[in-house]
C-alpha atoms as a PDB file:
ATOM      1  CA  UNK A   1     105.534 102.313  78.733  1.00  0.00           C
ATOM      2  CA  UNK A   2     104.058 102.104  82.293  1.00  0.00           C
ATOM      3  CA  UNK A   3     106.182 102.147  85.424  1.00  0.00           C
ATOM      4  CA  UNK A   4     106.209  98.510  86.052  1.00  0.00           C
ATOM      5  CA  UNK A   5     107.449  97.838  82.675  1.00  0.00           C
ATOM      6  CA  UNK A   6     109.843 100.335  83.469  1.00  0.00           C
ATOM      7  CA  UNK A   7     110.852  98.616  86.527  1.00  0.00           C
ATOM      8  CA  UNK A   8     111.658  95.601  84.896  1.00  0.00           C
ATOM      9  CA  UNK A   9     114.164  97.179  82.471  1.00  0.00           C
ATOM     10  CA  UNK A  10     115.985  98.944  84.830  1.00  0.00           C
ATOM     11  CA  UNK A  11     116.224  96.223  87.089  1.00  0.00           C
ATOM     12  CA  UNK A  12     118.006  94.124  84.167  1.00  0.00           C
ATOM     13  CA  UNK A  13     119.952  96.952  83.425  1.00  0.00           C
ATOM     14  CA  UNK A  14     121.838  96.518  86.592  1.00  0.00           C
ATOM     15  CA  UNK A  15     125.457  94.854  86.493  1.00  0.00           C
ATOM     16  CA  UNK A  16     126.528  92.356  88.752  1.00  0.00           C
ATOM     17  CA  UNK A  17     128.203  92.907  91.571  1.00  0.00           C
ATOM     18  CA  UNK A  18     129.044  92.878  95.340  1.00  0.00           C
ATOM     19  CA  UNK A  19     126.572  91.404  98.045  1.00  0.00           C
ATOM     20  CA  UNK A  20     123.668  93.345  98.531  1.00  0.00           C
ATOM     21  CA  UNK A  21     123.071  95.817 101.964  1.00  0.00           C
ATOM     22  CA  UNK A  22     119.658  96.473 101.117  1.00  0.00           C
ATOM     23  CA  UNK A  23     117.239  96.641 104.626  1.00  0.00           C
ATOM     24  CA  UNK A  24     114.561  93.695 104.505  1.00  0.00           C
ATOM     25  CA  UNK A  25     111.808  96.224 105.544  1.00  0.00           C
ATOM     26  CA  UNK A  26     110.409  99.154 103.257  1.00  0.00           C
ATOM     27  CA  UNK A  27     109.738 101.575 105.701  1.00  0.00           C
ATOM     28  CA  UNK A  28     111.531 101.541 109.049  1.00  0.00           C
ATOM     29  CA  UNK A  29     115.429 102.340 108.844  1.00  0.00           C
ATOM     30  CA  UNK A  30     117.452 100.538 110.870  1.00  0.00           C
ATOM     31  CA  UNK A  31     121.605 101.504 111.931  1.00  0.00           C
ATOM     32  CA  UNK A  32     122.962  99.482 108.980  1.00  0.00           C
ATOM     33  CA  UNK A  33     124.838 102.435 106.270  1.00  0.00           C
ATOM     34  CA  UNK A  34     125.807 101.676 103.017  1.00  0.00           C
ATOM     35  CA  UNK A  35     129.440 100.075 102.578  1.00  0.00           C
ATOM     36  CA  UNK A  36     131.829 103.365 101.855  1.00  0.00           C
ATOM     37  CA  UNK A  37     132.574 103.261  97.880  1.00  0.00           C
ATOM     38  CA  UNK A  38     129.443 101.013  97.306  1.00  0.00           C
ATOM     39  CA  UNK A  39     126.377 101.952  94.857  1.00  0.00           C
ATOM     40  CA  UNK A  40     123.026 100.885  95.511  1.00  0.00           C
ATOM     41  CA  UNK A  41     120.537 100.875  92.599  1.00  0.00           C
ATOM     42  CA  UNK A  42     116.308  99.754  93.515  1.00  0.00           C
ATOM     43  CA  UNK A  43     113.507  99.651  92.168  1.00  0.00           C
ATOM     44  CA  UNK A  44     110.774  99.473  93.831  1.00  0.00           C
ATOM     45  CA  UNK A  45     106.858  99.793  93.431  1.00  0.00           C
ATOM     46  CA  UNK A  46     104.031  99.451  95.629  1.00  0.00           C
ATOM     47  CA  UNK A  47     100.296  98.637  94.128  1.00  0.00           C
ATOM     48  CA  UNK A  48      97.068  99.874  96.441  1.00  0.00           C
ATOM     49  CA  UNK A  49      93.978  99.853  96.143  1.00  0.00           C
ATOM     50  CA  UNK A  50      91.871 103.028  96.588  1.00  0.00           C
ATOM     51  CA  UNK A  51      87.992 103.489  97.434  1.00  0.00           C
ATOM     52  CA  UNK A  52      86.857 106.386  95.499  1.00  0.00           C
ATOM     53  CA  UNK A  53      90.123 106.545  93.438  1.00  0.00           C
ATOM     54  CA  UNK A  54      91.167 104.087  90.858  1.00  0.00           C
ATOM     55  CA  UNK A  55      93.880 101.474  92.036  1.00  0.00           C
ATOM     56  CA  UNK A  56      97.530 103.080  91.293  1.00  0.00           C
ATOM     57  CA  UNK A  57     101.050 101.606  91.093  1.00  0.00           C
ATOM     58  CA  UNK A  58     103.377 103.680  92.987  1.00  0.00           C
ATOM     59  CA  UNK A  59     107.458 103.327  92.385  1.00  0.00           C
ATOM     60  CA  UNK A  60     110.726 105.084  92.910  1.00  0.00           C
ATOM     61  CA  UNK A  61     114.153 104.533  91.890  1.00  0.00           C
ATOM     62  CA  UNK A  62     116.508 104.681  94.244  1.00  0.00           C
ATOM     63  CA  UNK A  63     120.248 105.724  93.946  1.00  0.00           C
ATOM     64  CA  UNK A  64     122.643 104.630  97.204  1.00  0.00           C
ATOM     65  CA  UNK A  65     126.238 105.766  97.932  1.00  0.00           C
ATOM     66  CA  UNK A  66     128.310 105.121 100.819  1.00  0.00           C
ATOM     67  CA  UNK A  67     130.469 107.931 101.333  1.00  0.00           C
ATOM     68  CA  UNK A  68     132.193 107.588 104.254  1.00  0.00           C
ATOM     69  CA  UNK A  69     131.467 104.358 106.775  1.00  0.00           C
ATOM     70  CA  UNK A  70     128.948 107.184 108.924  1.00  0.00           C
ATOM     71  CA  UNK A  71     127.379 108.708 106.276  1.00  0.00           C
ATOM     72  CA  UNK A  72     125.213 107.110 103.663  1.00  0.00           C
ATOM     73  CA  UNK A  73     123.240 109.562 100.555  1.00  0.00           C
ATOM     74  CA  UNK A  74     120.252 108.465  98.699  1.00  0.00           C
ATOM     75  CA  UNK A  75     118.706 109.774  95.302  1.00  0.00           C
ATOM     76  CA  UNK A  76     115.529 109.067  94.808  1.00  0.00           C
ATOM     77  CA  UNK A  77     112.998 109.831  91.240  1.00  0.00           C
ATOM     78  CA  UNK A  78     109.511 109.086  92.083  1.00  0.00           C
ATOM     79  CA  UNK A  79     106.349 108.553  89.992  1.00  0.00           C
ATOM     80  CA  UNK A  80     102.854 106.655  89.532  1.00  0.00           C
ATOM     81  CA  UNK A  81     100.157 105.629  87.411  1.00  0.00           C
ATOM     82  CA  UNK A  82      96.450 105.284  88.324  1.00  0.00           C
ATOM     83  CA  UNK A  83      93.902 103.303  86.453  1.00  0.00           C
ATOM     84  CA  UNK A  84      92.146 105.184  84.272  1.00  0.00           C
ATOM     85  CA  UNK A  85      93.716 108.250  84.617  1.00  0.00           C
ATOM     86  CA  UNK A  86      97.417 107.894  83.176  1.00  0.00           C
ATOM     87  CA  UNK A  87     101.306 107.881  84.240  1.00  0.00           C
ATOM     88  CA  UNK A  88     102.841 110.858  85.796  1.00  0.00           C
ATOM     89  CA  UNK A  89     106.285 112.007  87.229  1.00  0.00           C
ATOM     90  CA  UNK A  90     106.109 112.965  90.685  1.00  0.00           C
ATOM     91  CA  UNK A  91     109.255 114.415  91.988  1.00  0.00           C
ATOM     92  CA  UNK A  92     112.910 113.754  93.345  1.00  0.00           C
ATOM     93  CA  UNK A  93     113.991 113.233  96.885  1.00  0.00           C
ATOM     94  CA  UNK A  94     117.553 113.386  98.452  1.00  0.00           C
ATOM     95  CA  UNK A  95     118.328 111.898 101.474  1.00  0.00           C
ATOM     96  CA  UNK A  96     121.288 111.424 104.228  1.00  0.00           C
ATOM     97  CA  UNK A  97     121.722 109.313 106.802  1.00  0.00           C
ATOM     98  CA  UNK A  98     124.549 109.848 109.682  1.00  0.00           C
ATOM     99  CA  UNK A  99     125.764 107.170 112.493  1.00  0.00           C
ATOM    100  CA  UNK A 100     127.227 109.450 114.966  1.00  0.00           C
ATOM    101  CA  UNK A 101     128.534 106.273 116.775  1.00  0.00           C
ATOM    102  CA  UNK A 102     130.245 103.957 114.802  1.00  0.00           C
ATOM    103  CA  UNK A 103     130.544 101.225 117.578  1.00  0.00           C
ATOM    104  CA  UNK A 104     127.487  98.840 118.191  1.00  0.00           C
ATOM    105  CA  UNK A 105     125.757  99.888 121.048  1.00  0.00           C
ATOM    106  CA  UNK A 106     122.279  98.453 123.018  1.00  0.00           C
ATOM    107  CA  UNK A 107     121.022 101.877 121.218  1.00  0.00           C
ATOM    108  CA  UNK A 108     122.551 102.756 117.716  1.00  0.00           C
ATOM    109  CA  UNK A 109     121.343 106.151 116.923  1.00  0.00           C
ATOM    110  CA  UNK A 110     121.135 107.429 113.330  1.00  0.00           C
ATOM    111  CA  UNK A 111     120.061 111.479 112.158  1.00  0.00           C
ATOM    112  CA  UNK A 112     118.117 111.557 108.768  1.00  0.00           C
ATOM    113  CA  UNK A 113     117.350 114.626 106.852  1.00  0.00           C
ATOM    114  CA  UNK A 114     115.404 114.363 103.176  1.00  0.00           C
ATOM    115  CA  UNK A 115     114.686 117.183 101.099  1.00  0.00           C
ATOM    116  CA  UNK A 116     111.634 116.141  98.187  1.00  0.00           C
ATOM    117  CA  UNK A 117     110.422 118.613  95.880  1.00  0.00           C
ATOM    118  CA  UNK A 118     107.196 116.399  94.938  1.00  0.00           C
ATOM    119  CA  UNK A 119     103.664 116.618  93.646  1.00  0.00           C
ATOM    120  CA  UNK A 120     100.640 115.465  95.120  1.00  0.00           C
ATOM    121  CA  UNK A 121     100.241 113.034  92.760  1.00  0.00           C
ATOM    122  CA  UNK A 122     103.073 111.165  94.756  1.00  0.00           C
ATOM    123  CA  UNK A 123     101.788 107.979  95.756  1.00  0.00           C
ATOM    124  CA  UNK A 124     105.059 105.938  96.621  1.00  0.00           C
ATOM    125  CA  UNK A 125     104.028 106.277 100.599  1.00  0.00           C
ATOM    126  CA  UNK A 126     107.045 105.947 101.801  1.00  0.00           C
ATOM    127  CA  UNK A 127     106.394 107.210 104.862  1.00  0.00           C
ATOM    128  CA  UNK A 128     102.830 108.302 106.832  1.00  0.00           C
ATOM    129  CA  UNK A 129     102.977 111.276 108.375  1.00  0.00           C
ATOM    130  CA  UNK A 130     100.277 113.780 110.167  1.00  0.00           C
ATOM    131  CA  UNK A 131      96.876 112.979 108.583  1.00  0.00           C
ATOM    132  CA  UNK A 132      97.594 111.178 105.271  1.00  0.00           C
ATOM    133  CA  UNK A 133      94.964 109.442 105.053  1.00  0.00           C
ATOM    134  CA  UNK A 134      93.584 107.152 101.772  1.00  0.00           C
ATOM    135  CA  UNK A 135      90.436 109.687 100.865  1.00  0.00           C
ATOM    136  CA  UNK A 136      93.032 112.333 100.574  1.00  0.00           C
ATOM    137  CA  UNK A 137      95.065 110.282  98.051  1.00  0.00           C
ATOM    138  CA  UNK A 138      91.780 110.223  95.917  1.00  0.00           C
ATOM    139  CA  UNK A 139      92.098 113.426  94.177  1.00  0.00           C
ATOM    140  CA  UNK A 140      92.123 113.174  90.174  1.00  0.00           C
ATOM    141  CA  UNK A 141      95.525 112.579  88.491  1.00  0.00           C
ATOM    142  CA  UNK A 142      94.743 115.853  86.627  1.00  0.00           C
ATOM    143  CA  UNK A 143      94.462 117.948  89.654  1.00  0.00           C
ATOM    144  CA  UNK A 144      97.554 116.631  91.540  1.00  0.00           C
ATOM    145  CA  UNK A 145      99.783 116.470  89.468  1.00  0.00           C
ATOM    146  CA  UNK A 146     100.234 120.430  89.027  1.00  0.00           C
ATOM    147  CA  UNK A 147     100.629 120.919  93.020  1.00  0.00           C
ATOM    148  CA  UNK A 148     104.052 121.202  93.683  1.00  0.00           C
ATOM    149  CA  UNK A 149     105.342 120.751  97.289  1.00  0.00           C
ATOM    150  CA  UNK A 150     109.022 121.512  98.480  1.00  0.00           C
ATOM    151  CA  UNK A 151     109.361 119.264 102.150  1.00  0.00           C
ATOM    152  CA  UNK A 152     111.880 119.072 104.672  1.00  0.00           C
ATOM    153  CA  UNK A 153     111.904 115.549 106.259  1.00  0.00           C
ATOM    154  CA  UNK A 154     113.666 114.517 109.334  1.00  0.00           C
ATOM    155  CA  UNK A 155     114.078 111.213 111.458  1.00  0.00           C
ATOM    156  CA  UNK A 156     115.740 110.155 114.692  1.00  0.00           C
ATOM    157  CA  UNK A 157     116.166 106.277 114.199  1.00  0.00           C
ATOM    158  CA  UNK A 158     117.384 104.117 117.164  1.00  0.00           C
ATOM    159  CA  UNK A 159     118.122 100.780 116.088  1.00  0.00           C
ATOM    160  CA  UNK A 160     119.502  97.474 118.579  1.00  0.00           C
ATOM    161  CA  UNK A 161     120.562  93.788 117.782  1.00  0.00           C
ATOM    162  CA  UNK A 162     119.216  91.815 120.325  1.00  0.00           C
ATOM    163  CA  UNK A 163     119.634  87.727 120.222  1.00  0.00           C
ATOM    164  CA  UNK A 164     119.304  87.728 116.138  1.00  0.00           C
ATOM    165  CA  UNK A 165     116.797  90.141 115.687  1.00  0.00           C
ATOM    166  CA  UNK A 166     117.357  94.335 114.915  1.00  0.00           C
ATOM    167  CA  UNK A 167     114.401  96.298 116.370  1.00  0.00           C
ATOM    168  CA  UNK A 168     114.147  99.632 115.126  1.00  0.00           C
ATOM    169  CA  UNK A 169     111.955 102.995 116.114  1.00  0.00           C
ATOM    170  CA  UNK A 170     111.739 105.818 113.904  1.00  0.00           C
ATOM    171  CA  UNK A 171     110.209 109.187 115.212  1.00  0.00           C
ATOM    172  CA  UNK A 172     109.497 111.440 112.373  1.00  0.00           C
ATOM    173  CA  UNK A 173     109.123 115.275 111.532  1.00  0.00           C
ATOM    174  CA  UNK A 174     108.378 116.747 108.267  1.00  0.00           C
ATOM    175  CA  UNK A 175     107.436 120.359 106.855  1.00  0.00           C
ATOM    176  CA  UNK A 176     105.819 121.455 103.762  1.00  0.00           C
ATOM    177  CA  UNK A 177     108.562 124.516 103.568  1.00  0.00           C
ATOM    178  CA  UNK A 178     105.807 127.108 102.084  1.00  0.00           C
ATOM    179  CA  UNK A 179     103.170 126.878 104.320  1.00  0.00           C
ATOM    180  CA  UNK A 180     101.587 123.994 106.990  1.00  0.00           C
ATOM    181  CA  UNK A 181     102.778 122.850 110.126  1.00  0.00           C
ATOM    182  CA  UNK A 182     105.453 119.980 111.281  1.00  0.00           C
ATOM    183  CA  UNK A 183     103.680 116.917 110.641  1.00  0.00           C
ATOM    184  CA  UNK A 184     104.500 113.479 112.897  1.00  0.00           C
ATOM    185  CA  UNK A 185     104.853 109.908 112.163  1.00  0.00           C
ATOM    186  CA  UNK A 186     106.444 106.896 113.030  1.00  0.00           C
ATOM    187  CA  UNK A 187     107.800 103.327 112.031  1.00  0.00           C
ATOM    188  CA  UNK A 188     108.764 100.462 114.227  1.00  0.00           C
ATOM    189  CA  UNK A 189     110.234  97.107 112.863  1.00  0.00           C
ATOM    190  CA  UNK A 190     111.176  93.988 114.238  1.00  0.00           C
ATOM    191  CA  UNK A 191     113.472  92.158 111.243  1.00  0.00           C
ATOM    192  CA  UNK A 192     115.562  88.413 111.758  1.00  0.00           C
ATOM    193  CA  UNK A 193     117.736  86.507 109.307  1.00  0.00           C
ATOM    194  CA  UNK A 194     116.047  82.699 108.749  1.00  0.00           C
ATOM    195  CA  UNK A 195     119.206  81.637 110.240  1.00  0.00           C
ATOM    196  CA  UNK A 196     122.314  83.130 112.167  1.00  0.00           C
ATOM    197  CA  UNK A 197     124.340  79.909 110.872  1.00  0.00           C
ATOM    198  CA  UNK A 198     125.827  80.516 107.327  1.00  0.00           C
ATOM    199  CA  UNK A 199     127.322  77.526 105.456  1.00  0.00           C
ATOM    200  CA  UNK A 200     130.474  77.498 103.509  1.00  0.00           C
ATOM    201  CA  UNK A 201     129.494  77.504  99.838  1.00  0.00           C
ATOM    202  CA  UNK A 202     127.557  79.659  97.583  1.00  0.00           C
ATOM    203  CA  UNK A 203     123.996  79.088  97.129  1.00  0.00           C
ATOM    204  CA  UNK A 204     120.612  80.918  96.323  1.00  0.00           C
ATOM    205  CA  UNK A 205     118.107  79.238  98.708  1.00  0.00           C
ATOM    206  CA  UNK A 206     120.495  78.765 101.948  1.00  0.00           C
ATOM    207  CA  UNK A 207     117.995  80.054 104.853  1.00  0.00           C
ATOM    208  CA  UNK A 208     120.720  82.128 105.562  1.00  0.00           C
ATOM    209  CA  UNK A 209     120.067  84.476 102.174  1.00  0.00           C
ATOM    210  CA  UNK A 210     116.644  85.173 103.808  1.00  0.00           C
ATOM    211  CA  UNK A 211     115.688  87.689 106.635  1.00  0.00           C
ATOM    212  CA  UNK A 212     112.149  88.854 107.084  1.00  0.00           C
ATOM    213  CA  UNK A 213     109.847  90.489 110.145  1.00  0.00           C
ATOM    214  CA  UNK A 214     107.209  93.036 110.524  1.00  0.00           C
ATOM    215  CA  UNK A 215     106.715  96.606 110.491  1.00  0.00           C
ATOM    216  CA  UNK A 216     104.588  99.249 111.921  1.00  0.00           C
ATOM    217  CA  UNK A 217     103.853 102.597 110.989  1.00  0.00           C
ATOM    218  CA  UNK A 218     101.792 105.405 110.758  1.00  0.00           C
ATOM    219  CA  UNK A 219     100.627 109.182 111.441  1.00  0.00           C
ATOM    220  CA  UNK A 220     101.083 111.037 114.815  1.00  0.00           C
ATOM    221  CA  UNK A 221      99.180 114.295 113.928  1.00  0.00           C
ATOM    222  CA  UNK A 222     101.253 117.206 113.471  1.00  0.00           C
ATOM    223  CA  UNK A 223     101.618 120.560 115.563  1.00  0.00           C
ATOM    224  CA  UNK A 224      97.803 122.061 115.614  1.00  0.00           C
ATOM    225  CA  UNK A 225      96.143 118.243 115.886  1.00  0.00           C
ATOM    226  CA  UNK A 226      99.139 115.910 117.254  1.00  0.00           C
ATOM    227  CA  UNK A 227      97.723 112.327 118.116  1.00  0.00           C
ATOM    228  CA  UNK A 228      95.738 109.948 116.564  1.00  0.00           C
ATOM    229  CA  UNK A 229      92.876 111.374 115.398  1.00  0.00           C
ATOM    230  CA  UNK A 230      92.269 111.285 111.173  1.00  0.00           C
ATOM    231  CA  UNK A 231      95.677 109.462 111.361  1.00  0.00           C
ATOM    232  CA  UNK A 232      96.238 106.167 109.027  1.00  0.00           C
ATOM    233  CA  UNK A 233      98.022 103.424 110.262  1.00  0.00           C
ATOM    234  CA  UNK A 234      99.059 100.001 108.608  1.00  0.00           C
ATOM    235  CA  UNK A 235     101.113  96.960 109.719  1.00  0.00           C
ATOM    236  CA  UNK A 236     103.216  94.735 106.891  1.00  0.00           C
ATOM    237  CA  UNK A 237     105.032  91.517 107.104  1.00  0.00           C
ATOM    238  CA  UNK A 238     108.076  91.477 104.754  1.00  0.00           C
ATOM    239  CA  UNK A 239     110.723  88.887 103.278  1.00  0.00           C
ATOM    240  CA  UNK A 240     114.259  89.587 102.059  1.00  0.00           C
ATOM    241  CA  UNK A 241     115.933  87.146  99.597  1.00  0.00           C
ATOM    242  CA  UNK A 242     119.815  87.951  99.557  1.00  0.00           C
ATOM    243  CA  UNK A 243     120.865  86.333  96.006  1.00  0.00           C
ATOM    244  CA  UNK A 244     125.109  85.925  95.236  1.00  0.00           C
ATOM    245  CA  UNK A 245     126.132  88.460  93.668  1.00  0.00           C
ATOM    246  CA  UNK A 246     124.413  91.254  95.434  1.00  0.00           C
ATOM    247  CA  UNK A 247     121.222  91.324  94.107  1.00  0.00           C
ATOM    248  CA  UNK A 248     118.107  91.241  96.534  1.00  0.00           C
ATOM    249  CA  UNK A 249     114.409  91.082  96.182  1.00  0.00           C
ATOM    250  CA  UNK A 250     111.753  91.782  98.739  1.00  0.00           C
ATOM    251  CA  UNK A 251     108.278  91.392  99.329  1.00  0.00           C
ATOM    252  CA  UNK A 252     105.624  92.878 101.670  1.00  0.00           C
ATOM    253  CA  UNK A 253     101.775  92.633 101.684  1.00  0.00           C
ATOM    254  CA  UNK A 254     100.995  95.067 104.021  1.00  0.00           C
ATOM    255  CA  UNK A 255      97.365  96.106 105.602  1.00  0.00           C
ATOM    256  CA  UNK A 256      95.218  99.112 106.844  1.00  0.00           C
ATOM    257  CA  UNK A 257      94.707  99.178 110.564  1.00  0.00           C
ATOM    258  CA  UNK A 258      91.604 101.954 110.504  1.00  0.00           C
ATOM    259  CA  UNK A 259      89.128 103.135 108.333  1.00  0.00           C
ATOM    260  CA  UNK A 260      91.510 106.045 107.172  1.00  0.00           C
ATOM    261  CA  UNK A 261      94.347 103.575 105.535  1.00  0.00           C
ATOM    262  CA  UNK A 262      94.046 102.087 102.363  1.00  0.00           C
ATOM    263  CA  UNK A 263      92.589  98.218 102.926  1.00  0.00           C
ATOM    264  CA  UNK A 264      95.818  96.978 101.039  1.00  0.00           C
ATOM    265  CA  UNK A 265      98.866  97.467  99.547  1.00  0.00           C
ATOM    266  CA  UNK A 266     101.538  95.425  97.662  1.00  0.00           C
ATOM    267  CA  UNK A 267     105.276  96.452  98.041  1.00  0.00           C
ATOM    268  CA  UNK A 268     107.816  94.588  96.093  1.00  0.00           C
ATOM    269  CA  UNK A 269     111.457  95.550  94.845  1.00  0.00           C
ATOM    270  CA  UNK A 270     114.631  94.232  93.709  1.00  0.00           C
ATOM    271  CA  UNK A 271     118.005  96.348  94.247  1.00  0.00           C
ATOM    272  CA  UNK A 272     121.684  95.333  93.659  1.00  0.00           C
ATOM    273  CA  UNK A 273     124.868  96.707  95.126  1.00  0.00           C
ATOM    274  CA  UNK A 274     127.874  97.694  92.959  1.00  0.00           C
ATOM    275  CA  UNK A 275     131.099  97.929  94.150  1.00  0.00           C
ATOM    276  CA  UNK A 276     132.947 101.381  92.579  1.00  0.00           C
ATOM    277  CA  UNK A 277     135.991 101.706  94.807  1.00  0.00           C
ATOM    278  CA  UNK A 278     137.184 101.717  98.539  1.00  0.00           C
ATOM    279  CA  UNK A 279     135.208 104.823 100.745  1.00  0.00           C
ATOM    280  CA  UNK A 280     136.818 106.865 103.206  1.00  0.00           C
ATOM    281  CA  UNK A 281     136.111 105.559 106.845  1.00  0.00           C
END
């Protein structure tokens, strides 16, 4: 069974529930944690194409828990398949998210730290950092997939509401913790709801169940080469549909800015919040 079948299955495996949280974009966090006592469940897979590689289909499933109103954990089991080389398991990642101010501000900061023990087969890209570039994704399925690589992640997001729209800047530092240096990246995103107007029934294809934007992102370099030299950098429009009863599905065709990104890639998921019991604040 291949991942995207697998997606499918575990996407109708999901109960219904409360209204989903989920952020419209794929890449850049924004403020916005995880209601305390709610579950999160996602799929969500990304297809690129690859010069020199076959084209691959990327996906993770994602686990979300609010535990407290600042603090927000996420679970994450990764893996990929590449045309004519096969399916693999890549890894795990888990990742926190604090609000150290819990009122809005102009500036809502927000600490991230991930630890992923991967391989480098891992081909979700959810993130760019130092010189990942698309040739170095290109490696056979049979090679990568027996390097192992324990990483430290870390991100300072600052996130505002302005006028309807939530821009949001990540700045971000990761390590390989055997050996390497700190490798840089970042993500900006500008994301607004259809409408700020909400009506007073229940419906599917109200504009105000739809949010959407564009994000930025890409490689800074890291500590012997920091800049943008070898970096890869892409830009993606996205859509959010917000469905009753918390399910929502997103879209985003997103494209390579320089000669080291891929040309294209194709993110798409579907995630739906559960409600388990009232959080601590």
């Amino acid at each position: 069974m291949n991942l995207k079948r697998i997606s499918v299955l575990l996407a109708a495996l999901v109960p219904v529930a409360a209204r989903a949280q989920e952020r419209p974009s794929f890449v850049t966090y924004n403020h916005h944690m995880e209601e305390p006592g709610n579950l999160e469940v996602g799929v969500n897979p990304v297809f690129g194409t690859q010069r020199g590689g076959g084209s691959f289909l990327g996906s993770w499933l994602e686990l979300e828990y609010g535990l407290k109103g600042w603090w927000t954990m996420e679970f994450y089991l990764d893996g990929q398949t590449t045309r004519g080389q096969g399916s693999a398991f890549t890894g795990f990642r888990w990742e926190n998210r604090w609000r150290p101010l819990m009122l809005e501000h102009k500036v809502n900061p927000v600490l991230y730290l991930e630890y992923a023990s991967i391989t480098e087969a891992d081909k979700t890209l959810r993130e760019i950092v130092g010189h990942d570039v698309e040739a170095s994704q290109a490696e056979p399925l049979d090679v990568t997939r027996h390097e192992h690589e324990h990483e430290l992640e870390a991100k300072l997001i600052l996130s505002s509401n302005v006028k309807g729209w939530n821009l949001a800047h990540n700045w971000i530092a990761e390590k390989n913790l055997v050996h390497g240096a700190w490798e840089f990246g970042y993500a900006v995103a500008a994301t607004r709801p259809f409408t700020l107007a909400a009506t007073s029934r229940d419906c599917s294809f109200c504009a105000e169940n739809f949010s959407g934007g564009v994000e930025v992102y890409g490689g800074l370099g890291d500590t012997d080469s920091f800049g943008f030299k070898d970096t890869s950098h892409y830009v993606a429009p996205f859509v959010a549909w917000n469905l009753p009863g918390g399910t929502t599905l997103r879209l985003s065709p997103t494209f390579g800015l320089n000669g080291n990104s891929h040309r294209f890639l194709l993110r798409f998921g579907i995630a739906h919040e559960i409600a388990l019991g009232r959080g601590g604040r």
